[in-house]
C-alpha atoms as a PDB file:
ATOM      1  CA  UNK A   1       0.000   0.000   0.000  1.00  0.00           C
ATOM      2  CA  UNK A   2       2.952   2.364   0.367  1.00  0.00           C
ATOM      3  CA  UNK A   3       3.810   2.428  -2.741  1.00  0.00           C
ATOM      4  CA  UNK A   4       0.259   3.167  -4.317  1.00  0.00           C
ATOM      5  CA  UNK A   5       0.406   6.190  -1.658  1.00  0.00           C
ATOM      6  CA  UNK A   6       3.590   7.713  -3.512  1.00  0.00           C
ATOM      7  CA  UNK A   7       2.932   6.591  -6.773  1.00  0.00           C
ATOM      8  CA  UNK A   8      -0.517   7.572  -6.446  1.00  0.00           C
ATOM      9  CA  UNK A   9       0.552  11.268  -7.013  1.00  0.00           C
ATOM     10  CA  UNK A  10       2.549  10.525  -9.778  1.00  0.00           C
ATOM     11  CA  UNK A  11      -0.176   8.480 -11.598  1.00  0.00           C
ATOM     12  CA  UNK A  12      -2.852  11.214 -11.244  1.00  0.00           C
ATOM     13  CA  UNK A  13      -0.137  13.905 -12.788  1.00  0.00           C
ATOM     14  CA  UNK A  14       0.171  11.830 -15.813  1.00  0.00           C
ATOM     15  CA  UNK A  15      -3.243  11.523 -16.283  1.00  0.00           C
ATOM     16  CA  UNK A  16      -4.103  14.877 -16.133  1.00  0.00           C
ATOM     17  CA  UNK A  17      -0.596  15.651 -18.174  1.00  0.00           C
ATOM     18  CA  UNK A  18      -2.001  12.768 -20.864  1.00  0.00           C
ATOM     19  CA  UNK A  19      -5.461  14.258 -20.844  1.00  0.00           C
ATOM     20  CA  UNK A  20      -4.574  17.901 -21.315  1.00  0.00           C
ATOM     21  CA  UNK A  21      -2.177  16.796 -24.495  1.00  0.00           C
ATOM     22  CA  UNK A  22      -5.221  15.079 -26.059  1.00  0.00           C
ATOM     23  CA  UNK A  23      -7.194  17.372 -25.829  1.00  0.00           C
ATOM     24  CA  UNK A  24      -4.559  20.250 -26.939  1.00  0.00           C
ATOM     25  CA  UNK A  25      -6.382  21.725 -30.585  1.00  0.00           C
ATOM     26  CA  UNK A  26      -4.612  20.148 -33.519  1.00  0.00           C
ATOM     27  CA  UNK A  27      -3.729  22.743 -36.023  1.00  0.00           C
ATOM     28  CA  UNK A  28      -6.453  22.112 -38.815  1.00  0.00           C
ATOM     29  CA  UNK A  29      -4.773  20.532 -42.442  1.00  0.00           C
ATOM     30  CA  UNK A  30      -3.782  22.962 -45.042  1.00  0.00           C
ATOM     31  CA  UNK A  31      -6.527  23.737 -47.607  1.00  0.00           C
ATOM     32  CA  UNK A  32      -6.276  21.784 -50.244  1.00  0.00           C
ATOM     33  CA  UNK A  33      -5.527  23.695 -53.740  1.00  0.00           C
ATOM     34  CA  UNK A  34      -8.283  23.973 -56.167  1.00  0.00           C
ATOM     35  CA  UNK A  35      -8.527  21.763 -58.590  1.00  0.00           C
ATOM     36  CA  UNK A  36      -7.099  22.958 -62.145  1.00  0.00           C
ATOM     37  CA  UNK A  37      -9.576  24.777 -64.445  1.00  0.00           C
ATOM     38  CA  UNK A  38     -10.797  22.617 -67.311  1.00  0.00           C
ATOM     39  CA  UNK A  39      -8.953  22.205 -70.247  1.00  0.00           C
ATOM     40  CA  UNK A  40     -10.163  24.400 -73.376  1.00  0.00           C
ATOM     41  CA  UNK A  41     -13.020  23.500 -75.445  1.00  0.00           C
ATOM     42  CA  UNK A  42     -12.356  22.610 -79.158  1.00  0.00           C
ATOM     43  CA  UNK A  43     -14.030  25.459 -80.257  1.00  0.00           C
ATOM     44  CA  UNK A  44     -12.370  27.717 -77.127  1.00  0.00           C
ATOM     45  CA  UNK A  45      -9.028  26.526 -78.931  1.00  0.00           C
ATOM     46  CA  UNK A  46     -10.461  27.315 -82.404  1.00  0.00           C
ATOM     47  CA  UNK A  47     -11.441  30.763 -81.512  1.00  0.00           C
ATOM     48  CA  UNK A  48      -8.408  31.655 -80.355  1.00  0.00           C
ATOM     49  CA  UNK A  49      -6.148  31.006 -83.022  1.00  0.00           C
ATOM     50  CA  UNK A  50      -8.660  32.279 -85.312  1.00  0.00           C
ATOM     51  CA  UNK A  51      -8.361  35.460 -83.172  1.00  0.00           C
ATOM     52  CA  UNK A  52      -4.646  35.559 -82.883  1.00  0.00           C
ATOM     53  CA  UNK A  53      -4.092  35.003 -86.464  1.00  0.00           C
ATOM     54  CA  UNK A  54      -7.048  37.415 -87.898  1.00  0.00           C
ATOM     55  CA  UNK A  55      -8.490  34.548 -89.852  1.00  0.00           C
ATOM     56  CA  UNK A  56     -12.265  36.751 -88.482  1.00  0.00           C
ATOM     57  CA  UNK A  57     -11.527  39.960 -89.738  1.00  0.00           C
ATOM     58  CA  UNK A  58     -13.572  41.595 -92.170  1.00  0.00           C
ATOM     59  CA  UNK A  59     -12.771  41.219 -95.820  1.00  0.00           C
ATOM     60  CA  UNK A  60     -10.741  43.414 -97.427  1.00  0.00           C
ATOM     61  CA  UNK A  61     -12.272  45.768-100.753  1.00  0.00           C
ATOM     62  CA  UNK A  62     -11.660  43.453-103.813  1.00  0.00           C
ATOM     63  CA  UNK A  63      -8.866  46.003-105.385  1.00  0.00           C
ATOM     64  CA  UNK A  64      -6.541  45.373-102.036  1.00  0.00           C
ATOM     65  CA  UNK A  65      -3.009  43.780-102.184  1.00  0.00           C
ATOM     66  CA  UNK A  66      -2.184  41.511 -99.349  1.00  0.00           C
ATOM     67  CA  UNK A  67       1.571  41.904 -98.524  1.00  0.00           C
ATOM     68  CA  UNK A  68       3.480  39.546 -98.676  1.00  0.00           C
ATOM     69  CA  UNK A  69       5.037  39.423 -95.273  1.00  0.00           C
ATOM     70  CA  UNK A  70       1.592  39.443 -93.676  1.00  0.00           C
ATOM     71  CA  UNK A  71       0.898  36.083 -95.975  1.00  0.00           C
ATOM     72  CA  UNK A  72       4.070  34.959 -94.153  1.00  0.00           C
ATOM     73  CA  UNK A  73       3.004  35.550 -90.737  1.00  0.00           C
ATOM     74  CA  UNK A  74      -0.489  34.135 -91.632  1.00  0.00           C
ATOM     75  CA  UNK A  75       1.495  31.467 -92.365  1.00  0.00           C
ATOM     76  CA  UNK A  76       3.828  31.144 -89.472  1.00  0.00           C
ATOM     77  CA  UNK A  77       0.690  31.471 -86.799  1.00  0.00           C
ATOM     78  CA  UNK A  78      -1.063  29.034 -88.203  1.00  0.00           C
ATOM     79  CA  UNK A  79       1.960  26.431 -88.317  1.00  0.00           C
ATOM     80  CA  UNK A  80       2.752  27.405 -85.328  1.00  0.00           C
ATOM     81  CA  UNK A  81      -1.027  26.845 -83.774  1.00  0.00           C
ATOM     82  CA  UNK A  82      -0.830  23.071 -85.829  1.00  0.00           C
ATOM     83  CA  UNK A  83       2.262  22.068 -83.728  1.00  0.00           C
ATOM     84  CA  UNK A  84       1.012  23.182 -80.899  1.00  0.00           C
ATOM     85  CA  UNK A  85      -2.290  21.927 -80.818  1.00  0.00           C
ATOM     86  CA  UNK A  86      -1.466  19.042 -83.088  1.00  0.00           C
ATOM     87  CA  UNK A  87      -1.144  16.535 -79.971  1.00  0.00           C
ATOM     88  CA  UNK A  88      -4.535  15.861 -78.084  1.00  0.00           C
ATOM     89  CA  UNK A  89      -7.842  15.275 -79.605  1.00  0.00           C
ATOM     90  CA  UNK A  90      -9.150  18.584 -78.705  1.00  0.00           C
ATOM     91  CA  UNK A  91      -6.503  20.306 -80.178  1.00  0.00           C
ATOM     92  CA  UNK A  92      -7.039  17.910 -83.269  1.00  0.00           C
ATOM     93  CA  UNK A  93     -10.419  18.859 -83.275  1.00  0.00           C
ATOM     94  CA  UNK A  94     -10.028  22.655 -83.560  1.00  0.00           C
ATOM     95  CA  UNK A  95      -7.441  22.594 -86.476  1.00  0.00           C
ATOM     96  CA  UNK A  96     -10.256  20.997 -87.766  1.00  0.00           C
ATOM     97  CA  UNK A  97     -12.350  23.867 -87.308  1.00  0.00           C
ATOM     98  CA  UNK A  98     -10.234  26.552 -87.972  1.00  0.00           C
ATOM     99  CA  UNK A  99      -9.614  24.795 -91.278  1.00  0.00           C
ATOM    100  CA  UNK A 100     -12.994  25.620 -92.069  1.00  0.00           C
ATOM    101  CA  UNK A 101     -13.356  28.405 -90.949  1.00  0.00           C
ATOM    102  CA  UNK A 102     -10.293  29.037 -93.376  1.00  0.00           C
ATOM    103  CA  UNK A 103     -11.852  27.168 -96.160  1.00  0.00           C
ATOM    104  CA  UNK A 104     -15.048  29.765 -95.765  1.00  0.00           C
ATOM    105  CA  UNK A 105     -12.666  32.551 -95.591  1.00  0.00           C
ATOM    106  CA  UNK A 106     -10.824  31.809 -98.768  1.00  0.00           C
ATOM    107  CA  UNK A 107     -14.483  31.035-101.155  1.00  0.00           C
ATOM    108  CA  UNK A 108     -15.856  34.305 -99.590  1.00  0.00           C
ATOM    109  CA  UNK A 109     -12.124  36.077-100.914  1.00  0.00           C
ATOM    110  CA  UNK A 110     -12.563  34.027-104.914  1.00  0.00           C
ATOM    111  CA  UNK A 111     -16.234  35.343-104.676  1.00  0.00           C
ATOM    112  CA  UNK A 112     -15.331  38.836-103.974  1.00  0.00           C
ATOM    113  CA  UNK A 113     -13.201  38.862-106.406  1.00  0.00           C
ATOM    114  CA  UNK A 114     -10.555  39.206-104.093  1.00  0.00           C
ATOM    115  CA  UNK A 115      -8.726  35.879-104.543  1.00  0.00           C
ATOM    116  CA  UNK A 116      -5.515  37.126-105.993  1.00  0.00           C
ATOM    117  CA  UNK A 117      -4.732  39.409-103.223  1.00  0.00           C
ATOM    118  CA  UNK A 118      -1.364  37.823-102.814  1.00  0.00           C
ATOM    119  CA  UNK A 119       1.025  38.223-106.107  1.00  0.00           C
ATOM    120  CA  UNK A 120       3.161  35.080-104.433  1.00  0.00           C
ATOM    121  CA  UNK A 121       0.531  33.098-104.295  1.00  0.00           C
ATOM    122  CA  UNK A 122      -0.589  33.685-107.793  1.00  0.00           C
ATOM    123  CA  UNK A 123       1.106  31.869-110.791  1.00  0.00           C
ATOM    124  CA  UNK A 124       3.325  34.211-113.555  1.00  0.00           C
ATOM    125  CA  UNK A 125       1.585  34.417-116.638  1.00  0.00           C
ATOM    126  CA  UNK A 126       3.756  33.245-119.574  1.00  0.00           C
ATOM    127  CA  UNK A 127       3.598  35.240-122.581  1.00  0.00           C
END
């Protein structure tokens, strides 16, 4: 019984020491990031290279030269919008419709009568 009596003391610290730790308040878990935004659309994709390269803007007067160096950068952003895009389906997908978008582009130019604009892209006459 003697020892309960001294280690009686000691017990009863412990427990409260024990009890007190538990209950201490746990610092609460980071937040967790949000999740990524979505990848673009096909036609999100598609509307922005149309943008970037000016596929959308309004057609020029029939009588209008197209420089050559703009045909060249045409060019350029539109390669460079294929390699890019070239890899996953969606990209894929809005080549496709920038292609046609193209395609309608270039008819409305011939119907205009604008479809020489560009004297490199026309063929030398022979005489």
């Amino acid at each position: 019984m003697l020892y309960l009596r001294r280690f009686l003391p000691v017990l009863v610290v412990l427990i409260a020491v024990c009890s007190f730790v538990g209950c201490a308040e746990k610092e609460p878990p980071p937040p967790a990031e949000p999740p990524p935004p979505p990848p673009p659309t096909p036609e999100e994709i598609a509307a922005k290279i149309v943008a970037e390269s000016g596929i959308g803007d309004p057609l020029p007067e029939a009588s209008a030269t197209f420089p050559q160096e703009a045909a060249d950068k045409l060019k350029n952003r539109l390669r460079s919008a294929k390699n890019q895009n070239n890899s996953t389906p969606d990209g894929q997908r809005a080549l496709q419709l920038v292609n046609q978008q193209l395609d309608q582009r270039i008819r409305a130019l011939e119907g205009s009568g604008a479809g020489n604009m560009c004297s490199a892209t026309s063929k030398p006459s022979k005489s």
